[in-house]
Protein backbone atom coordinates (compact mmCIF):
# COMPACT_ATOMS: atom_id res chain seq x y z
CA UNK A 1 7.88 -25.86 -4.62
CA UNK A 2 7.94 -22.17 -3.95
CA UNK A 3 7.17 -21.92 -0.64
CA UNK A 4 6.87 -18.02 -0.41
CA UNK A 5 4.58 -17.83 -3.33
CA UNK A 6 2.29 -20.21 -1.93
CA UNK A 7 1.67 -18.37 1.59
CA UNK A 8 1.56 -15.64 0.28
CA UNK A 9 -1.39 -16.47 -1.99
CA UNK A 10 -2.86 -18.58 1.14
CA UNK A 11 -2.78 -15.07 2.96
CA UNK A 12 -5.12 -13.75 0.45
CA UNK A 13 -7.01 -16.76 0.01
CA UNK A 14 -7.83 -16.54 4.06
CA UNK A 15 -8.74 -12.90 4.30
CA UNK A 16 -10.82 -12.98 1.43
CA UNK A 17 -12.89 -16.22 2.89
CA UNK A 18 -13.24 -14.48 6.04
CA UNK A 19 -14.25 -11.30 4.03
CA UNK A 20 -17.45 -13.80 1.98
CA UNK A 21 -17.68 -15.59 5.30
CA UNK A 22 -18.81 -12.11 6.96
CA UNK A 23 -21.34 -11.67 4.20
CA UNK A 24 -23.03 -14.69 4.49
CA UNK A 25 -22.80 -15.48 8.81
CA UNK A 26 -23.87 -12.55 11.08
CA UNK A 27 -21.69 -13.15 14.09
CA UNK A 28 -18.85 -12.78 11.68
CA UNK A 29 -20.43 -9.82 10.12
CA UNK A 30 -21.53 -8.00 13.28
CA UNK A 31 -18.13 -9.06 15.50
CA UNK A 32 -15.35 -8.83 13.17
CA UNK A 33 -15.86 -6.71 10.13
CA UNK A 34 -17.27 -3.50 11.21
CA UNK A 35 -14.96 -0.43 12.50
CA UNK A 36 -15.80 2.82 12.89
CA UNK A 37 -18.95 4.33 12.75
CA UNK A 38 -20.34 0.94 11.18
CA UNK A 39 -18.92 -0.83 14.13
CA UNK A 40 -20.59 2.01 16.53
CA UNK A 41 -24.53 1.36 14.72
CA UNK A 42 -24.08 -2.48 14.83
CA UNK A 43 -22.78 -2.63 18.58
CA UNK A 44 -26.16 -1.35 19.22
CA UNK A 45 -27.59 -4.44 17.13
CA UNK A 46 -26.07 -7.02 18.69
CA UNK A 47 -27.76 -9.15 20.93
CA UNK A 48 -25.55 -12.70 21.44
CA UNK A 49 -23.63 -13.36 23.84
CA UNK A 50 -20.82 -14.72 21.44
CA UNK A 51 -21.30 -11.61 19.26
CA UNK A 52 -20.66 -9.13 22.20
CA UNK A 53 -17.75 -11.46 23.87
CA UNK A 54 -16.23 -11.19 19.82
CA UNK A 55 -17.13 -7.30 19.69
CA UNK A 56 -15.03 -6.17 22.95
CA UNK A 57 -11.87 -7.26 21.15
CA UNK A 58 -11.51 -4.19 20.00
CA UNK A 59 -8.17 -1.14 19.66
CA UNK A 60 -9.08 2.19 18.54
CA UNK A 61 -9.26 3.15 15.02
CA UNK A 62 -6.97 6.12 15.64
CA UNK A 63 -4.12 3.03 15.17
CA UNK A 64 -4.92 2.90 11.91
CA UNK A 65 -1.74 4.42 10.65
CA UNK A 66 0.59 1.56 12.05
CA UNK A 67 -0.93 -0.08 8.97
CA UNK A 68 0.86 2.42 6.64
CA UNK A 69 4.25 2.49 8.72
CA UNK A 70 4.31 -0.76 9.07
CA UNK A 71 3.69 -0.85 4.71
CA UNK A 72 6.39 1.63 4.70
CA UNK A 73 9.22 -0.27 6.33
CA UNK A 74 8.11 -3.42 4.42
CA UNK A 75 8.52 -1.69 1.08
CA UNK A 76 10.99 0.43 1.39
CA UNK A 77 13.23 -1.99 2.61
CA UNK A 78 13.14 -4.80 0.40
CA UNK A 79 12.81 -2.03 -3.00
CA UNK A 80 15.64 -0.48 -1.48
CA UNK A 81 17.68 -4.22 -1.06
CA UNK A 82 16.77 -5.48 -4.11
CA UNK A 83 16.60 -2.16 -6.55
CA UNK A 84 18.15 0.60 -5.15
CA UNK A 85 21.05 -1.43 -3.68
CA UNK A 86 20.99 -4.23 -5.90
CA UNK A 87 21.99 -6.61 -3.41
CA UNK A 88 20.82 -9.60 -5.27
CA UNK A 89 21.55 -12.95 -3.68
CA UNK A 90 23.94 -11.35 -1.47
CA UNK A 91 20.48 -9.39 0.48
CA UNK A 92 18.59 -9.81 3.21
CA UNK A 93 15.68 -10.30 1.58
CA UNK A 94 17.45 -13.24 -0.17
CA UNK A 95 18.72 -15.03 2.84
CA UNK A 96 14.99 -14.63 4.46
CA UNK A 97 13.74 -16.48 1.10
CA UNK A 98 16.40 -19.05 0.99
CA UNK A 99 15.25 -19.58 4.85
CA UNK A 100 11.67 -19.73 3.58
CA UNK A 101 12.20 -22.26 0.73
CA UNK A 102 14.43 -24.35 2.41
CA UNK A 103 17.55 -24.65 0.54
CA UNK A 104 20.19 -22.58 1.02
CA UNK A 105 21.69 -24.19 -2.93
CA UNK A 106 21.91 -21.05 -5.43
CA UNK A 107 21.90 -23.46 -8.41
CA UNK A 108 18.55 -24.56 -7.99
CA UNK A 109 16.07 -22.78 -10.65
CA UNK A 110 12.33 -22.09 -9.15
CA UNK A 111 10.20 -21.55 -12.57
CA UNK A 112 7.38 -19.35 -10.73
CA UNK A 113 10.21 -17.09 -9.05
CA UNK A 114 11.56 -16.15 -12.72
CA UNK A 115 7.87 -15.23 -14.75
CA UNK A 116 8.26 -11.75 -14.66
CA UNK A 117 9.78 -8.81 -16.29
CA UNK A 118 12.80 -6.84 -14.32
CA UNK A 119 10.71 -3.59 -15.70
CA UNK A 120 7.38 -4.62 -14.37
CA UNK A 121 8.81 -6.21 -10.46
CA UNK A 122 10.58 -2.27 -10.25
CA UNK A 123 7.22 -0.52 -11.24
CA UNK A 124 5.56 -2.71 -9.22
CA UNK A 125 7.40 -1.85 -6.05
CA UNK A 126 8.21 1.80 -6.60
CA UNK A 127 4.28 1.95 -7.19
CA UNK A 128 3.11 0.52 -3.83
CA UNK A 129 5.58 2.55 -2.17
CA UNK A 130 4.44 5.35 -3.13
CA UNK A 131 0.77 3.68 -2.29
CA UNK A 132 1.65 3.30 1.46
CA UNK A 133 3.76 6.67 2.06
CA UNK A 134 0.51 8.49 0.84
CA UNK A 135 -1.93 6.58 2.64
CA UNK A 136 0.74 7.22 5.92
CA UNK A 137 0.62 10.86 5.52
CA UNK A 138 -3.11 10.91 5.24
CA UNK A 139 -3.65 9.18 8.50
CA UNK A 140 -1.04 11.05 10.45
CA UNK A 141 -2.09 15.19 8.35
CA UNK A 142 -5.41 14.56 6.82
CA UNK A 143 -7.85 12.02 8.25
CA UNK A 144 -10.16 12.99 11.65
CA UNK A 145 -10.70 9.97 13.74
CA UNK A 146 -12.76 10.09 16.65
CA UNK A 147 -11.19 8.94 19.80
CA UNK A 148 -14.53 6.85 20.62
CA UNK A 149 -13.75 5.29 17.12
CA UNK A 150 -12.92 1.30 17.43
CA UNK A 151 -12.03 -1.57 15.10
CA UNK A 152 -11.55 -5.50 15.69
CA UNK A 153 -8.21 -6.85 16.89
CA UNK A 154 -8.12 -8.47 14.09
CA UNK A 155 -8.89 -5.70 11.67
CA UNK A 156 -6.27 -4.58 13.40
CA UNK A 157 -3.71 -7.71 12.51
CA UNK A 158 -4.56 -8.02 8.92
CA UNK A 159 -3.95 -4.47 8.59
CA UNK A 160 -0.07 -4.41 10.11
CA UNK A 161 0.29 -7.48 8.17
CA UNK A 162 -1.18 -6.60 5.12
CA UNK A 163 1.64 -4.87 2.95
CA UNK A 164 3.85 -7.42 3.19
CA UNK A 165 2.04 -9.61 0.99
CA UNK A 166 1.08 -7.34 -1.00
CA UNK A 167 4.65 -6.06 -1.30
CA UNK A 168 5.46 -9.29 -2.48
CA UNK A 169 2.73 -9.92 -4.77
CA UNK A 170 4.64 -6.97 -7.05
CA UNK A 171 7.44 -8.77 -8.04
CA UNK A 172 7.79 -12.54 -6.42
CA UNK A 173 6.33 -14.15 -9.62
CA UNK A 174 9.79 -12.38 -10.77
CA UNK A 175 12.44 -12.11 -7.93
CA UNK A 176 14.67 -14.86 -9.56
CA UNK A 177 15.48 -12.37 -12.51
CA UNK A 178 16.47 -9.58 -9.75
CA UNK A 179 18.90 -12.20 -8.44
CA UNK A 180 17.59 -13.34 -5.36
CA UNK A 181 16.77 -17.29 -5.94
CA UNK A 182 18.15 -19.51 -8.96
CA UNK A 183 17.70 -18.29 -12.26
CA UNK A 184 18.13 -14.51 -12.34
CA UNK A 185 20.34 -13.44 -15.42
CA UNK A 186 23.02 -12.82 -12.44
CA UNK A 187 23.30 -14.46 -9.31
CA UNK A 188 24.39 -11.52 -7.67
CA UNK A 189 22.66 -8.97 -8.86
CA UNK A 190 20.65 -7.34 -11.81
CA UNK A 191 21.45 -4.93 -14.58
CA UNK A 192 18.91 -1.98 -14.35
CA UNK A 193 16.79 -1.78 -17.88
CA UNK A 194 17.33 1.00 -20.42
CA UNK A 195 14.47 3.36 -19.93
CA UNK A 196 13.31 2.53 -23.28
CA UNK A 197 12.41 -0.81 -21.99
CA UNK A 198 9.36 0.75 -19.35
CA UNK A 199 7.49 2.48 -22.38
CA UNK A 200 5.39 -0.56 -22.77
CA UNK A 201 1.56 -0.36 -23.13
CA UNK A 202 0.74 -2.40 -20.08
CA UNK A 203 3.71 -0.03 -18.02
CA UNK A 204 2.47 3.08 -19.16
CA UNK A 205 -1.25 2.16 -18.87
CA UNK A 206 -1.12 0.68 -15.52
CA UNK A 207 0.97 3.88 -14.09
CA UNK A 208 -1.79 5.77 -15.73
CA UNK A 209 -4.49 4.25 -14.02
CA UNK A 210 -2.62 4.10 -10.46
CA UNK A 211 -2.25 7.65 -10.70
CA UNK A 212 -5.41 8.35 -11.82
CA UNK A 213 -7.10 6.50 -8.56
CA UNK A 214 -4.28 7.52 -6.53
CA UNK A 215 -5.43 11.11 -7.36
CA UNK A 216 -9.15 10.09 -6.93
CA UNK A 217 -8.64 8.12 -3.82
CA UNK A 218 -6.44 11.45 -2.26
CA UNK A 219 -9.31 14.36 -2.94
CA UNK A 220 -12.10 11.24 -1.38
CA UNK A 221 -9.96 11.24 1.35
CA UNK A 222 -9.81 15.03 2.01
CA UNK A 223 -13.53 14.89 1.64
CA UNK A 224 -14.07 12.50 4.19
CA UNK A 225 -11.95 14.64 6.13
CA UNK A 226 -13.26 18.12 5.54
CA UNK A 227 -16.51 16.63 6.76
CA UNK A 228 -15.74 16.77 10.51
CA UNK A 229 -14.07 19.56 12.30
CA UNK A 230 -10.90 19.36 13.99
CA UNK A 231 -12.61 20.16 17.10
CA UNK A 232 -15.26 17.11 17.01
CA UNK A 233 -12.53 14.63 16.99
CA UNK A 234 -13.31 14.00 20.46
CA UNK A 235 -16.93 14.22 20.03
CA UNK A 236 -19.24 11.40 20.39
CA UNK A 237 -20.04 9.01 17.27
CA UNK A 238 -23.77 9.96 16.36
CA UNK A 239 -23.42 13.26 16.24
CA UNK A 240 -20.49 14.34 13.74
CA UNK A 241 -21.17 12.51 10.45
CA UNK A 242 -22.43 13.99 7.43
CA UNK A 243 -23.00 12.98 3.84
CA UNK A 244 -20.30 13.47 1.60
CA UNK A 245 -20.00 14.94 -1.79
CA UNK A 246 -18.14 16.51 -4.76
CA UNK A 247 -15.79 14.17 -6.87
CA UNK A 248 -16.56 10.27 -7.15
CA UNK A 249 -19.16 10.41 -4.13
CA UNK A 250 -21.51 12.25 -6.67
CA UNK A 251 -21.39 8.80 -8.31
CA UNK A 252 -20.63 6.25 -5.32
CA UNK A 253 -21.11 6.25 -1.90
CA UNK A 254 -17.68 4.73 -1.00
CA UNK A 255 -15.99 6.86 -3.64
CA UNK A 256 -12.35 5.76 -1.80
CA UNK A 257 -12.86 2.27 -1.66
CA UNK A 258 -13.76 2.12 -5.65
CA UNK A 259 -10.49 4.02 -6.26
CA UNK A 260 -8.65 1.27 -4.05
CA UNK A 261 -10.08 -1.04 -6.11
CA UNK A 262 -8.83 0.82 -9.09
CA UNK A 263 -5.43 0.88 -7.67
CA UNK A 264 -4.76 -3.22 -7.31
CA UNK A 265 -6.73 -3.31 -10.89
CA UNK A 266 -3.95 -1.41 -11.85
CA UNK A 267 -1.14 -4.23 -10.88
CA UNK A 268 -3.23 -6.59 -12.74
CA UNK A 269 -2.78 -4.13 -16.50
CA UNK A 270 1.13 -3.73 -15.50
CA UNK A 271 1.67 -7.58 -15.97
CA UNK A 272 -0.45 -8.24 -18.72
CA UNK A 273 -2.85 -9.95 -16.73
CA UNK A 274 -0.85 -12.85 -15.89
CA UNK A 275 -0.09 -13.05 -12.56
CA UNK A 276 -2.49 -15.23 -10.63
CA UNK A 277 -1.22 -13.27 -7.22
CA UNK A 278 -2.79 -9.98 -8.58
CA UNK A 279 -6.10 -11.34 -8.82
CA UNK A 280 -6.12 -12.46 -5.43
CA UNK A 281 -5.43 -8.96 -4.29
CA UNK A 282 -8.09 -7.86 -6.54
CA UNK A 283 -11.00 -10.19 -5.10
CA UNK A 284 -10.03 -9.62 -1.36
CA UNK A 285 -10.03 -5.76 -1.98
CA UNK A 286 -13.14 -6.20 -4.54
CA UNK A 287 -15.00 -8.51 -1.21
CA UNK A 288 -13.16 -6.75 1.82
CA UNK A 289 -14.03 -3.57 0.55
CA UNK A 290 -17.52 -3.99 -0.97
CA UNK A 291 -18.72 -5.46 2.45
CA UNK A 292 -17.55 -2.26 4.04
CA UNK A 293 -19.31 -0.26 1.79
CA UNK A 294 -22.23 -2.09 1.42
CA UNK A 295 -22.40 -1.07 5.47
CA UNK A 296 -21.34 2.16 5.04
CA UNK A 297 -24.97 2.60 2.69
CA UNK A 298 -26.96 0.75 5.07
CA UNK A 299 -25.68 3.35 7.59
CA UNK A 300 -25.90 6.43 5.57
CA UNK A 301 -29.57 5.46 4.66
CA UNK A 302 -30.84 4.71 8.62
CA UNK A 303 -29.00 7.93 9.57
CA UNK A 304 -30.12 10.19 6.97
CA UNK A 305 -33.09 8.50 6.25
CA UNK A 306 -34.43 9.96 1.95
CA UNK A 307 -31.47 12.85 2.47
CA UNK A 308 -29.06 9.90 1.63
CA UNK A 309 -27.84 9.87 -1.90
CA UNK A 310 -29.78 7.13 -4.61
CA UNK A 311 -26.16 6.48 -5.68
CA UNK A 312 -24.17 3.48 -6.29
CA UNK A 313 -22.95 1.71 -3.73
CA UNK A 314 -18.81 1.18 -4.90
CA UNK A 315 -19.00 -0.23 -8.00
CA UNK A 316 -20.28 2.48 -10.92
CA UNK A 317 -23.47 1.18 -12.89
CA UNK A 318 -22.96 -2.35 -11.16
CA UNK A 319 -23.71 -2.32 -7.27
């Protein structure tokens, strides 16, 4: 059985029920899932005692970029052992998956491990690496948090947790052909493709549409940012918000969260649609994020009352 494969699909499959269950139960709604300024309006909601004893396990937002380091030392280091290095079976990363699957044989041939491309597990990797650094530098340069800003605990966990998974979900359903379990062309190691081999349509259309929301998700970013002065970063929650606009927001009012979406969509077009692990990402970020945002109107709309936006909520011409 491959062991790795399977918790790391679990992982998805348990954020993504918690994500459905906070749409559907309002402790779980109010206590967990809000941060922010959505967690700020529905402290003031809640009334239960369980709901209040969930909501003061919180850390403040302004942690939000141990997410992204945490992302980058996840990714970097296994692209870097298994691509730039091409340690192979000889890695790290290859003893910690031996450890995982429990057999330390390099004979034995894992079908699921040896599914995908070479070309599409490097793409994969070098794409959410460059995914993470981004979304690093705009927490630590770009993004204003207030210091009264808070988020769960457990927002908190999922999010230093998070890019591991989803560093593996790039190339596990292929590791065994970069050498690190039974089955890989080379035991040791991998010859690196011909360039040739990356000017696919499902390589060259996925990259397109990463960069594409990449770029998107960047200029929503410095939006959101532009939006409160460096000076109010210290200010008090109900007074420093304002609507935003220009770019996507003309069309959605969680213009970042649809490019996010974009981005994972975009892992799904690089394999051909058929990797069962990149739908999972897809329907936690497509739940996750469409909770958030469907907050994030509710908000915008008791705040600003009929100055809010008749826009679409995160997903263009469909909520």
């Amino acid at each position: 059985m491959a062991h790795l494969l399977f918790l790391t699909r679990l992982y998805f499959i348990i954020i993504t029920s918690t994500a459905i269950l906070g749409l559907i139960c309002k402790p779980i709604q109010v206590s967990l899932l809000p941060y922010g300024k959505i967690n700020y309006v529905t402290q003031l909601n809640t009334r239960n005692a369980i709901e209040k004893f969930f909501r003061n396990m919180t850390v403040s937002k302004s942690l939000f970029y141990q997410f992204y380091i945490c992302g980058i030392i996840y990714t970097y280091f296994i692209t870097a052992d298994l691509v730039i290095f091409r340690n192979g079976s000889n890695g790290y990363f290859a003893k910690f998956v031996r450890y995982i699957e429990g057999n330390e044989s390099q004979e034995v041939i894992i079908p699921a491990y040896i599914k995908k491309p070479v070309e599409q597990c490097i793409i994969g990797l070098f794409m959410i690496c460059t995914q993470v650094t981004r979304r690093a530098y705009e927490c630590l340069f770009v993004d204003r948090t207030s210091t009264n800003s808070k988020m769960h605990v457990l927002h908190h966990i999922i999010g230093v947790t998070f890019y591991l998974p989803i560093c593996l979900s790039t190339f596990i359903e292929g590791m065994g052909n970069l050498g690190v379990y039974g089955g890989g062309k080379d035991k040791n190691n991998f010859t690196f493709p011909p360039l040739t081999n990356f000017l696919t349509w499902n390589i060259l259309l996925g990259v397109s549409l990463f960069l594409y929301a990449f770029y998107h998700q960047f200029k929503a970013h410095k939006i959101l940012a532009s939006l409160r002065p460096k000076s109010s970063s210290s200010s008090s929650v109900p007074s420093i918000y304002s609507i935003p606009k220009g770019g996507w927001f003309d069309y959605v009012s969680s213009a970042h969260y649809f490019a996010e979406i974009l981005i994972y969509i975009s892992f799904v077009i690089l394999n051909k649609g058929q990797i069962l692990t990149n739908y999972l990402v897809v329907i936690w970020t497509a739940f996750g994020l469409g909770s958030s945002a469907k907050n994030s109107d509710l908000w915008g709309k008791e705040r600003f009352g009929e100055k809010w936006p008749n826009r679409w909520k995160i997903f263009p011409g469909i909520y």
